[in-house]
N, C-alpha and C. Protein backbone atom coordinates (compact mmCIF):
# COMPACT_ATOMS: atom_id res chain seq x y z
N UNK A 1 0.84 -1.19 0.00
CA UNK A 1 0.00 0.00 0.00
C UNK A 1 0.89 1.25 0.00
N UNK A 2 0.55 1.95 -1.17
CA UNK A 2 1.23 3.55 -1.07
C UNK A 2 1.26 4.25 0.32
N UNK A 3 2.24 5.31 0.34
CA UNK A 3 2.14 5.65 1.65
C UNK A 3 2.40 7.24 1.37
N UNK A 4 1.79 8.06 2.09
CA UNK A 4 1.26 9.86 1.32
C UNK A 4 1.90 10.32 2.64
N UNK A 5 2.72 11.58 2.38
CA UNK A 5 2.81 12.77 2.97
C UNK A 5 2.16 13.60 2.37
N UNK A 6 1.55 14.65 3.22
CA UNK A 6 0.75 16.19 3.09
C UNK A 6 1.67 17.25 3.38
N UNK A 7 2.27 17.87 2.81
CA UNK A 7 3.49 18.93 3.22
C UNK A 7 2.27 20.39 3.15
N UNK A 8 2.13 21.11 3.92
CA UNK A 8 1.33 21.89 3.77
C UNK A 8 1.68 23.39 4.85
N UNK A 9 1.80 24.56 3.81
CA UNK A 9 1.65 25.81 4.62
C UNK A 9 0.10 26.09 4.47
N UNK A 10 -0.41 27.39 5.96
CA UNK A 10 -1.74 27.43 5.50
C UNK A 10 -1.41 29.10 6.75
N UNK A 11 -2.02 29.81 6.48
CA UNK A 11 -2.05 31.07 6.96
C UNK A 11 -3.86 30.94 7.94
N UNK A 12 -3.32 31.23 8.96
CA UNK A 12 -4.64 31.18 10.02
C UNK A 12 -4.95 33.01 10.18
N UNK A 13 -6.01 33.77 11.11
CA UNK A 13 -5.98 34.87 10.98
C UNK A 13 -6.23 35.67 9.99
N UNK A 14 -5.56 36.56 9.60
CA UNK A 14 -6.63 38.11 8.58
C UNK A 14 -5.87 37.03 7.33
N UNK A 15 -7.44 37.05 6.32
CA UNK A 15 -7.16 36.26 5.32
C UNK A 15 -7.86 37.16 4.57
N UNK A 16 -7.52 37.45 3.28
CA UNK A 16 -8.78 37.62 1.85
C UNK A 16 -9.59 36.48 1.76
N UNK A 17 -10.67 36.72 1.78
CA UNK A 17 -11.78 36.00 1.43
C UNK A 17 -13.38 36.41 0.82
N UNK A 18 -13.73 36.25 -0.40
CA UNK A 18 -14.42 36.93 -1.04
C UNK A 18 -14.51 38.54 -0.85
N UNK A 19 -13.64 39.56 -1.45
CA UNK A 19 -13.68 40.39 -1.64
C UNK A 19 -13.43 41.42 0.09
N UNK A 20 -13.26 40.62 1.22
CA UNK A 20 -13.05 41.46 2.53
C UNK A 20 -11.77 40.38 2.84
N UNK A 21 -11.44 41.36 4.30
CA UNK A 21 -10.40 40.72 4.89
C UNK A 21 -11.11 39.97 6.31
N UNK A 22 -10.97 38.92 6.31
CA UNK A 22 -11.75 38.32 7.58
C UNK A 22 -10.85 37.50 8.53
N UNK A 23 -10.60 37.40 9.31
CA UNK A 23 -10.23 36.45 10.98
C UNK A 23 -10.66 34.62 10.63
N UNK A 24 -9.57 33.81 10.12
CA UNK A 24 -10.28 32.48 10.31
C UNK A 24 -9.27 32.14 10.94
N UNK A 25 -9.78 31.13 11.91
CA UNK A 25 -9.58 30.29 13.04
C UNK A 25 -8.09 29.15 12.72
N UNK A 26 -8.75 28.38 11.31
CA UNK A 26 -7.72 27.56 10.56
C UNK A 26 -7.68 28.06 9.33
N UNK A 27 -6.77 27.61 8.82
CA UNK A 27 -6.18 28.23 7.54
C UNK A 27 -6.84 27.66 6.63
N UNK A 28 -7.27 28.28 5.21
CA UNK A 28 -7.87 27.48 4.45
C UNK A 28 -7.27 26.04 3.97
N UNK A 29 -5.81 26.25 3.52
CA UNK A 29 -4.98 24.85 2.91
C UNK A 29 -4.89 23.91 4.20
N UNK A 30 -4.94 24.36 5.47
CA UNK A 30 -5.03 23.18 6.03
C UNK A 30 -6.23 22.25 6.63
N UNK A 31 -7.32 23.08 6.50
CA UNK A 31 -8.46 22.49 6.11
C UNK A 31 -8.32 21.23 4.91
N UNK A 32 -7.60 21.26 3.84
CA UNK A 32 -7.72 20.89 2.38
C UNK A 32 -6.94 19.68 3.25
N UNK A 33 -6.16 20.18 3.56
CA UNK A 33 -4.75 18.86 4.00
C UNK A 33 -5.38 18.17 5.12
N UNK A 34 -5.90 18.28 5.67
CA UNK A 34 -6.70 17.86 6.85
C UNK A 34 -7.97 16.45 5.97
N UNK A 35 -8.27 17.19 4.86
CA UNK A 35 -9.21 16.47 4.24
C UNK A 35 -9.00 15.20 3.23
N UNK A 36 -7.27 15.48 2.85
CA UNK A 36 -6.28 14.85 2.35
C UNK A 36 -6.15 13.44 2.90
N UNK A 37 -5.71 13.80 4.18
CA UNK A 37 -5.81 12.86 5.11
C UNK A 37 -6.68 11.82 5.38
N UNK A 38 -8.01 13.13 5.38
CA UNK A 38 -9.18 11.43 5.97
C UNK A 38 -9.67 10.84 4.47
N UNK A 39 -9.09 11.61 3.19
CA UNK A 39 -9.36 10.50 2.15
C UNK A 39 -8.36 9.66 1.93
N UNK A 40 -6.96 9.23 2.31
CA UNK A 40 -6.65 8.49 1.35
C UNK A 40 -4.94 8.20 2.55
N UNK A 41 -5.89 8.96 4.07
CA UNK A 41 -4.22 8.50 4.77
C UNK A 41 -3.05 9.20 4.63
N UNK A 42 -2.24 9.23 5.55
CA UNK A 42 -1.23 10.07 5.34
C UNK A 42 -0.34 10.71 6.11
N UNK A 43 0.64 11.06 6.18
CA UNK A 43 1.15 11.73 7.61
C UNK A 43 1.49 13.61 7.23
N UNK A 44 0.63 14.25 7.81
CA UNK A 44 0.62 15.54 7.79
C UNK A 44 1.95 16.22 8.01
N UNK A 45 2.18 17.17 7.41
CA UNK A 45 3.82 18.15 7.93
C UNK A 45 3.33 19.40 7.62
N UNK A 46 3.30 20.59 8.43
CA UNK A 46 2.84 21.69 8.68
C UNK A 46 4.16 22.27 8.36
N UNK A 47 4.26 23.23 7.37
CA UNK A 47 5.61 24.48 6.87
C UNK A 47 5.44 25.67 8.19
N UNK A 48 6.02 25.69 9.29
CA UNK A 48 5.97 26.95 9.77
C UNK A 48 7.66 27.53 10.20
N UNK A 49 7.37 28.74 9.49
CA UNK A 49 8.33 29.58 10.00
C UNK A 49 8.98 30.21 11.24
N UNK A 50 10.41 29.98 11.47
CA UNK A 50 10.88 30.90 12.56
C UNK A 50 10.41 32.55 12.77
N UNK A 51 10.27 33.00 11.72
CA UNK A 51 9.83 33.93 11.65
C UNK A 51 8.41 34.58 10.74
N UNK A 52 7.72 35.07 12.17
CA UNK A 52 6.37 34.89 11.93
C UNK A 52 5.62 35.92 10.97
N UNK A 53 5.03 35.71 9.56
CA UNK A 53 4.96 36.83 8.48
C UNK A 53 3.81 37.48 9.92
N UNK A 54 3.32 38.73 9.28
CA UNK A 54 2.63 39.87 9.73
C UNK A 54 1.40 39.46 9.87
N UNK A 55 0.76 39.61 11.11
CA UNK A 55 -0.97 39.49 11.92
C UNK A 55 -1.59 39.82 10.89
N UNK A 56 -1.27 41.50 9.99
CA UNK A 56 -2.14 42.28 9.38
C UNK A 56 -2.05 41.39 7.99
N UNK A 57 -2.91 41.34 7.47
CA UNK A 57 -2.95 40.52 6.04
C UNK A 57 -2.54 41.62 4.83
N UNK A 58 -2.47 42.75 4.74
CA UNK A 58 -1.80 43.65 3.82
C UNK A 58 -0.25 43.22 4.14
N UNK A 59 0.27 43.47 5.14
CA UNK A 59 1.26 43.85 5.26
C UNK A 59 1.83 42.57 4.94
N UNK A 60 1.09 41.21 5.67
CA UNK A 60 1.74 39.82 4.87
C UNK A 60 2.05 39.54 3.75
N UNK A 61 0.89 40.06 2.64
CA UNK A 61 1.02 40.15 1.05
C UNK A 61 2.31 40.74 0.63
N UNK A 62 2.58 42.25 1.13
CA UNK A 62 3.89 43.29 0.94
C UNK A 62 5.22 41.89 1.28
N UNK A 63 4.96 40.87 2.71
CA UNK A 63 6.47 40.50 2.60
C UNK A 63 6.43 39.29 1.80
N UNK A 64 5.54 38.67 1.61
CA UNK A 64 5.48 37.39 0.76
C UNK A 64 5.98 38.21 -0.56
N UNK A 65 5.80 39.29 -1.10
CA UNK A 65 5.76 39.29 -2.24
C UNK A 65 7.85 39.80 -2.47
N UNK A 66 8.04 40.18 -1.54
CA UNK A 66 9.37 40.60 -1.35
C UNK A 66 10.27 39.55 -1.33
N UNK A 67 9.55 38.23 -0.48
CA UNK A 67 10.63 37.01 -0.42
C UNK A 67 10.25 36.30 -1.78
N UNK A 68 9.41 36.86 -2.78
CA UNK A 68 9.15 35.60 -3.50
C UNK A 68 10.53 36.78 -4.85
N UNK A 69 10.87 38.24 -4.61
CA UNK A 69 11.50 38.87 -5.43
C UNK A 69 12.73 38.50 -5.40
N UNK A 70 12.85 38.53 -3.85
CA UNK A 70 14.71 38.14 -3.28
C UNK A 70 15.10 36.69 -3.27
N UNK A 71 13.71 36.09 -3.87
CA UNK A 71 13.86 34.08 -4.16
C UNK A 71 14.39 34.00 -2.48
N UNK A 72 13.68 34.60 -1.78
CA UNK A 72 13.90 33.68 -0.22
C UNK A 72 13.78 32.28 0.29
N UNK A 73 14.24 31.95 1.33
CA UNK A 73 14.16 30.93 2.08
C UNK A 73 13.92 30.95 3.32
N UNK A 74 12.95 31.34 3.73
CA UNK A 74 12.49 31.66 5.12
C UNK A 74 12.98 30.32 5.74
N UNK A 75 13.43 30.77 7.12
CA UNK A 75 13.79 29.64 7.70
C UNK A 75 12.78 28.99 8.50
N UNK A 76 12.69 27.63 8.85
CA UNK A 76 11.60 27.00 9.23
C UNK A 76 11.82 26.36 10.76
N UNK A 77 10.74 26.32 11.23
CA UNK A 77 10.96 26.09 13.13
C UNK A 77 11.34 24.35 12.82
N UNK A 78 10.83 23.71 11.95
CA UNK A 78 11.05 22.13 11.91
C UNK A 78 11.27 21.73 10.37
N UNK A 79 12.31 21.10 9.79
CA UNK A 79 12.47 20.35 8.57
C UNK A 79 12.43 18.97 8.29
N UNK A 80 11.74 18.60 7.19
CA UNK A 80 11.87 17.36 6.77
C UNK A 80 13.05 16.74 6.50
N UNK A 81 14.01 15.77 6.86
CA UNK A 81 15.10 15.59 5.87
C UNK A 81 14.67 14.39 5.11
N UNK A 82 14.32 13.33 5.25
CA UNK A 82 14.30 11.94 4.70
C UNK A 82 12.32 12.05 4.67
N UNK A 83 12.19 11.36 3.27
CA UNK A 83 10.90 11.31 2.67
C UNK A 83 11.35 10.20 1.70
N UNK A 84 11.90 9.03 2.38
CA UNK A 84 12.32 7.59 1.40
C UNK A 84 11.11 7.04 1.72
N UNK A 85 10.25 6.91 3.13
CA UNK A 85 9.31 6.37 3.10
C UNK A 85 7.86 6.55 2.51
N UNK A 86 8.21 7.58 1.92
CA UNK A 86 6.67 7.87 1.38
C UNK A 86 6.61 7.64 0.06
N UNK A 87 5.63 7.09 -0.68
CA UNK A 87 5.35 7.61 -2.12
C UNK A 87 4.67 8.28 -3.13
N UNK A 88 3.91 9.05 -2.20
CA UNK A 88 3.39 10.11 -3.09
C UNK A 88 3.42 11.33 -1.96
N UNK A 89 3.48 12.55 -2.52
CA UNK A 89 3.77 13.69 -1.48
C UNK A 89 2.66 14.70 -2.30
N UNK A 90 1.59 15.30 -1.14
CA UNK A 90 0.72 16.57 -1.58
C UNK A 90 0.92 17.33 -1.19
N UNK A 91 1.20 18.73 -1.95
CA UNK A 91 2.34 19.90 -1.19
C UNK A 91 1.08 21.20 -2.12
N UNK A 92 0.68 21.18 -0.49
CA UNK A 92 -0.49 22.23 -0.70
C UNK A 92 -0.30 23.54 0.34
N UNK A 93 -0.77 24.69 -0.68
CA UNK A 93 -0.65 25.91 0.42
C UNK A 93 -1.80 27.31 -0.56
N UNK A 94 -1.28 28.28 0.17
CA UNK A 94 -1.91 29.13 -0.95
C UNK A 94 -1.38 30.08 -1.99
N UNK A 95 -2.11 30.40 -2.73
CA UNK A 95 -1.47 30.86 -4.19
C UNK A 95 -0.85 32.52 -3.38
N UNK A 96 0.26 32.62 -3.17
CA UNK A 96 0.67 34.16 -2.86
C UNK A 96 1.45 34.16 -4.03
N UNK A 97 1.40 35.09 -5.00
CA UNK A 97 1.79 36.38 -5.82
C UNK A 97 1.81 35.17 -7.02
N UNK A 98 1.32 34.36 -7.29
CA UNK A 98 1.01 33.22 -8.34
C UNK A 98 1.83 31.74 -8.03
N UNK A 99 2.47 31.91 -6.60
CA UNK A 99 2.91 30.62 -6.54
C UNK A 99 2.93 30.16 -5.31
N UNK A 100 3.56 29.49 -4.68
CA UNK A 100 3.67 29.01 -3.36
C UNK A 100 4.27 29.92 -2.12
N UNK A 101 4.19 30.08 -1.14
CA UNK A 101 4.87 31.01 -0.26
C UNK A 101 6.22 30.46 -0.71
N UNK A 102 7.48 30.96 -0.30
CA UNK A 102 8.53 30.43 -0.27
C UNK A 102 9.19 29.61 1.08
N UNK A 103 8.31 29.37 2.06
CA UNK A 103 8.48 28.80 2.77
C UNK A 103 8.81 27.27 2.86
N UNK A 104 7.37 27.41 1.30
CA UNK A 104 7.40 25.78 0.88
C UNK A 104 8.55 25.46 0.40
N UNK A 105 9.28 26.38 -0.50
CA UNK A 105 10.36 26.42 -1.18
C UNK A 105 11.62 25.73 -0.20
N UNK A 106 11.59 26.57 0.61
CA UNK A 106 12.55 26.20 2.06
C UNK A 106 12.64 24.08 2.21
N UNK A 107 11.55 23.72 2.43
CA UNK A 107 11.21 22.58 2.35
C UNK A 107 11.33 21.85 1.52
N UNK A 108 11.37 21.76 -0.08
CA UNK A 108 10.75 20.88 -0.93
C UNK A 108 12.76 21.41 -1.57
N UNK A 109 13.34 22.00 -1.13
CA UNK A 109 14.76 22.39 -1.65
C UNK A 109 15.73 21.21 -0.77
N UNK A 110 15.53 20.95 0.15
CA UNK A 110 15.86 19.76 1.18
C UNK A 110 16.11 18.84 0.98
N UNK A 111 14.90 18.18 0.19
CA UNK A 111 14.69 16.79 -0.42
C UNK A 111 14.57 15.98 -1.40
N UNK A 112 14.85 14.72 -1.07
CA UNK A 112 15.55 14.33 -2.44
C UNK A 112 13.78 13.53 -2.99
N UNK A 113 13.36 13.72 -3.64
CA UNK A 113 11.82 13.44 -4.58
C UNK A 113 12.14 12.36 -5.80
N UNK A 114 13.57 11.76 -5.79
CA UNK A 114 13.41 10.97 -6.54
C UNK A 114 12.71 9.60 -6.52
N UNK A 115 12.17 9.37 -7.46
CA UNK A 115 10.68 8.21 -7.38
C UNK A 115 9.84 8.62 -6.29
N UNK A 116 9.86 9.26 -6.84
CA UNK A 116 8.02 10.19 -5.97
C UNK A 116 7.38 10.41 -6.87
N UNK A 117 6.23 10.64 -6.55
CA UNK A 117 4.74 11.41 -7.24
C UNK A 117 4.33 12.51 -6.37
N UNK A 118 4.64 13.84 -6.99
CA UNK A 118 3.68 14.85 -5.89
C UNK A 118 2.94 15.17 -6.57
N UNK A 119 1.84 15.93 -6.06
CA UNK A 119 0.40 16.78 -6.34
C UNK A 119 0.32 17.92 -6.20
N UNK A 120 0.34 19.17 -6.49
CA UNK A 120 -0.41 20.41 -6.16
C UNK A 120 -1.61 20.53 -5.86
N UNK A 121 -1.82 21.07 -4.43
CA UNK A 121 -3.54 21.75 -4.26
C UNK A 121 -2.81 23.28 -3.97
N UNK A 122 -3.70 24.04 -4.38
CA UNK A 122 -3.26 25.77 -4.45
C UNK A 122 -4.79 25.74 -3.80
N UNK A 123 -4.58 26.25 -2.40
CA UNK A 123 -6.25 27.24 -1.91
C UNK A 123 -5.55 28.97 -2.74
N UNK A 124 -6.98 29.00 -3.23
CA UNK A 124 -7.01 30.32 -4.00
C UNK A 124 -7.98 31.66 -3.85
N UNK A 125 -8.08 32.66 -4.30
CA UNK A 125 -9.13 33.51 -3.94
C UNK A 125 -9.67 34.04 -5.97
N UNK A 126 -8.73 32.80 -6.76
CA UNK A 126 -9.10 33.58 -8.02
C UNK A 126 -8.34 33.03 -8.90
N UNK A 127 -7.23 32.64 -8.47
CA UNK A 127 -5.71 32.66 -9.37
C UNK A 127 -5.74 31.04 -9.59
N UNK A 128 -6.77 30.10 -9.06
CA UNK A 128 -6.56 28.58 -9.47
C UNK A 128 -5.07 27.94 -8.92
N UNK A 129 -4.75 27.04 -9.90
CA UNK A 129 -3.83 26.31 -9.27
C UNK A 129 -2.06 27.41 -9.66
N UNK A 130 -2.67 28.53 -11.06
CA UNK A 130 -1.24 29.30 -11.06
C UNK A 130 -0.29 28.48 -11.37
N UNK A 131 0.97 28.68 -10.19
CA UNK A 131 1.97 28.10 -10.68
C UNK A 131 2.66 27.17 -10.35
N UNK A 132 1.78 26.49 -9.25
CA UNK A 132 1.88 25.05 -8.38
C UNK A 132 2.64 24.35 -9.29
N UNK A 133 2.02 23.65 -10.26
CA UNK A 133 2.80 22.66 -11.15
C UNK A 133 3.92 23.02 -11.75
N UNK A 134 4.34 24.16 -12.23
CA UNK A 134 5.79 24.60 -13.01
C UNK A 134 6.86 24.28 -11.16
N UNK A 135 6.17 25.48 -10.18
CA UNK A 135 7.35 24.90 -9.23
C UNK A 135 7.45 23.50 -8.68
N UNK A 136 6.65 23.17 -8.71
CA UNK A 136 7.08 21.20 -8.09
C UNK A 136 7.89 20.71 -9.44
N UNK A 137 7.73 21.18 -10.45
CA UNK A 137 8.26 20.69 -11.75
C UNK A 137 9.98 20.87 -11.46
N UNK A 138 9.76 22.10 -10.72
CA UNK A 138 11.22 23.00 -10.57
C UNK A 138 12.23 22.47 -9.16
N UNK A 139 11.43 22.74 -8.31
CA UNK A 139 11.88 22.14 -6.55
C UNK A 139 11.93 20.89 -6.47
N UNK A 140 11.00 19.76 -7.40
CA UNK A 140 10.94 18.41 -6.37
C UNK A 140 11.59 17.78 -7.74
N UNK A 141 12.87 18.11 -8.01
CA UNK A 141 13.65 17.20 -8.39
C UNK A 141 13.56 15.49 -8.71
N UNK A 142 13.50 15.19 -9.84
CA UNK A 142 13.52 13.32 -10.18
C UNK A 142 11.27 13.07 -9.37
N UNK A 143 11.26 13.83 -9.02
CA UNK A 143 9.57 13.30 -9.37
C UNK A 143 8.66 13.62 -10.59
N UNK A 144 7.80 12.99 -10.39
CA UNK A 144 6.74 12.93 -11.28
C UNK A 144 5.34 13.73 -10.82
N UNK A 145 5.74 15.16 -11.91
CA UNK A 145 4.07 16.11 -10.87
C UNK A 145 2.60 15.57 -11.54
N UNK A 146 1.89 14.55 -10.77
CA UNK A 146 0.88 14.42 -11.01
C UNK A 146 -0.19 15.84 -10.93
N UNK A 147 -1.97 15.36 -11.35
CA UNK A 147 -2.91 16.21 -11.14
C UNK A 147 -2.97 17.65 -10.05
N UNK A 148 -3.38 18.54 -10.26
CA UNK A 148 -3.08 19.24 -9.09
C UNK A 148 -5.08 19.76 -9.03
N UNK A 149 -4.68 20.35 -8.08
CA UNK A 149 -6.12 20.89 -7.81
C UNK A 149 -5.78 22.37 -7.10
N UNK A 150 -7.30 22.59 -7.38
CA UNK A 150 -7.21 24.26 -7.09
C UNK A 150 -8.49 24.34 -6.25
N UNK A 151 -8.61 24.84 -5.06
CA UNK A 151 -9.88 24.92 -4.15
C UNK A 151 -9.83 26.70 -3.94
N UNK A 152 -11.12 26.97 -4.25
CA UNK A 152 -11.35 28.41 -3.80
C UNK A 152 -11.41 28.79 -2.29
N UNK A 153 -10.39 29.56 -1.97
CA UNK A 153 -10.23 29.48 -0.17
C UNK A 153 -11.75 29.36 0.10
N UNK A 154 -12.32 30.45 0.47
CA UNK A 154 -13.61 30.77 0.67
C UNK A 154 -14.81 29.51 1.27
N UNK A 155 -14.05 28.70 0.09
CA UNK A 155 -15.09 27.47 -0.14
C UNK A 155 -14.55 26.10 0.49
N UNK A 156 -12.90 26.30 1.10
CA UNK A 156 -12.56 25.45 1.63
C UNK A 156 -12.97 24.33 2.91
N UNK A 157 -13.81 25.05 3.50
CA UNK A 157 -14.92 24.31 4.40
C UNK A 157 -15.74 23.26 3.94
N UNK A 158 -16.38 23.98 2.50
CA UNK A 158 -16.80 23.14 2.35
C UNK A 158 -16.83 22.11 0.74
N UNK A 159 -15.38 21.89 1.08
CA UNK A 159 -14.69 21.44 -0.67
C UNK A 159 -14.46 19.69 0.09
N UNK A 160 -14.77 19.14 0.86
CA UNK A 160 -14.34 18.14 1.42
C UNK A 160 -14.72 16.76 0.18
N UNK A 161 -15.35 17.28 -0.36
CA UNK A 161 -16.02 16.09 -1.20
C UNK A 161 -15.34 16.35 -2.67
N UNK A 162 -15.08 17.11 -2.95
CA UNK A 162 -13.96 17.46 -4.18
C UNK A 162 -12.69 17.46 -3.26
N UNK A 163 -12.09 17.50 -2.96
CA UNK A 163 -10.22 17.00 -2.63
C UNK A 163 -10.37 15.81 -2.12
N UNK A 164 -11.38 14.77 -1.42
CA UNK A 164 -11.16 13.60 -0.74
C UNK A 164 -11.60 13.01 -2.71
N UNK A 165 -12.41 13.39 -3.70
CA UNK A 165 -12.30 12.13 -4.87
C UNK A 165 -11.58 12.46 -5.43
N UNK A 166 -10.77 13.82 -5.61
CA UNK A 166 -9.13 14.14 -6.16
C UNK A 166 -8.30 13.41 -5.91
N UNK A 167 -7.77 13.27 -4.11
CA UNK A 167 -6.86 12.53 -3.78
C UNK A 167 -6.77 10.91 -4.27
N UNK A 168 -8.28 10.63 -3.70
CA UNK A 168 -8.58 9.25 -4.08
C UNK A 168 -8.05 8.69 -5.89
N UNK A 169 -8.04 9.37 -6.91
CA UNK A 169 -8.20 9.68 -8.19
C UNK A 169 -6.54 9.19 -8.58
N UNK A 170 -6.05 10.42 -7.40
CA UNK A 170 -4.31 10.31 -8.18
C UNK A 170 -3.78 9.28 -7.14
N UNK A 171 -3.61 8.98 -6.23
CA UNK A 171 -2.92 7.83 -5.75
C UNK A 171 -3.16 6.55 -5.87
């Protein structure tokens, strides 16, 4: 039996969401990754940073968009090194400035993805899956980027039934 990691950043707090800035509790992508899980199994890995982007959700956009100029590598409170045991990896987060935070970057630069299968899920407010698939194409080295999916943040509550027959689909 295949065996799945969920590599997943997800921003909790002032989020865009349909056209306002609103306070959620959990993050939309980890809702998605959460849902990952109860379809198809898996061992979850949460991307969080030593250093914590900005409460205010403007001001988060301004530095995401700065580390994605200076090709950053935010440093991370916990890293993956070894992912021999898994064989398929879903490396989901949200679409900032058309691609992944670079946090993910931090992570998926680490490891070695040869004979893997990863997936893109991009939670979005518009922008779809973007540019999920070119960077796993780019970062996860010697894998194979299967299907990706794109969930509208907003709707991430209640997308449970589209990402659990996605997941089910590609593994």
């Amino acid at each position: 039996m295949a065996k799945n990691l969920i590599i997943y950043y997800s921003r909790k707090g002032q989020n865009y969401v349909n056209g306002s800035i609103k306070n959620l509790s959990k993050g939309n992508t980890e809702i998605c990754a959460e849902f990952i899980r109860k379809a198809v199994g898996g061992d979850l890995f949460e991307v969080d940073t030593v250093k914590a982007y900005s409460d205010d959700y403007m001001t988060c956009t301004e530095e995401a968009q700065a580390e994605l100029r200076n090709k950053a590598r935010p440093e991370l409170k916990e890293m993956l090194s070894d992912i021999s045991e898994y064989d398929n990896v879903f490396v989901c987060g949200p679409c900032w400035w058309g691609t992944y935070p670079c946090a993910i970057f931090t992570q998926l630069e680490a490891l070695d993805f040869s004979n893997k299968r990863v997936f893109p899920l991009m939670t979005h407010e518009g922008s779809g899956l973007a540019g999920a698939p070119a960077a796993l194409k780019k970062y996860c080295k010697g894998a194979a980027v299967g299907k990706g999916l794109a969930i509208h943040g907003a709707d991430a509550s209640r997308s449970e039934r589209e990402v659990a027959s996605w997941a089910k689909s590609v593994v």
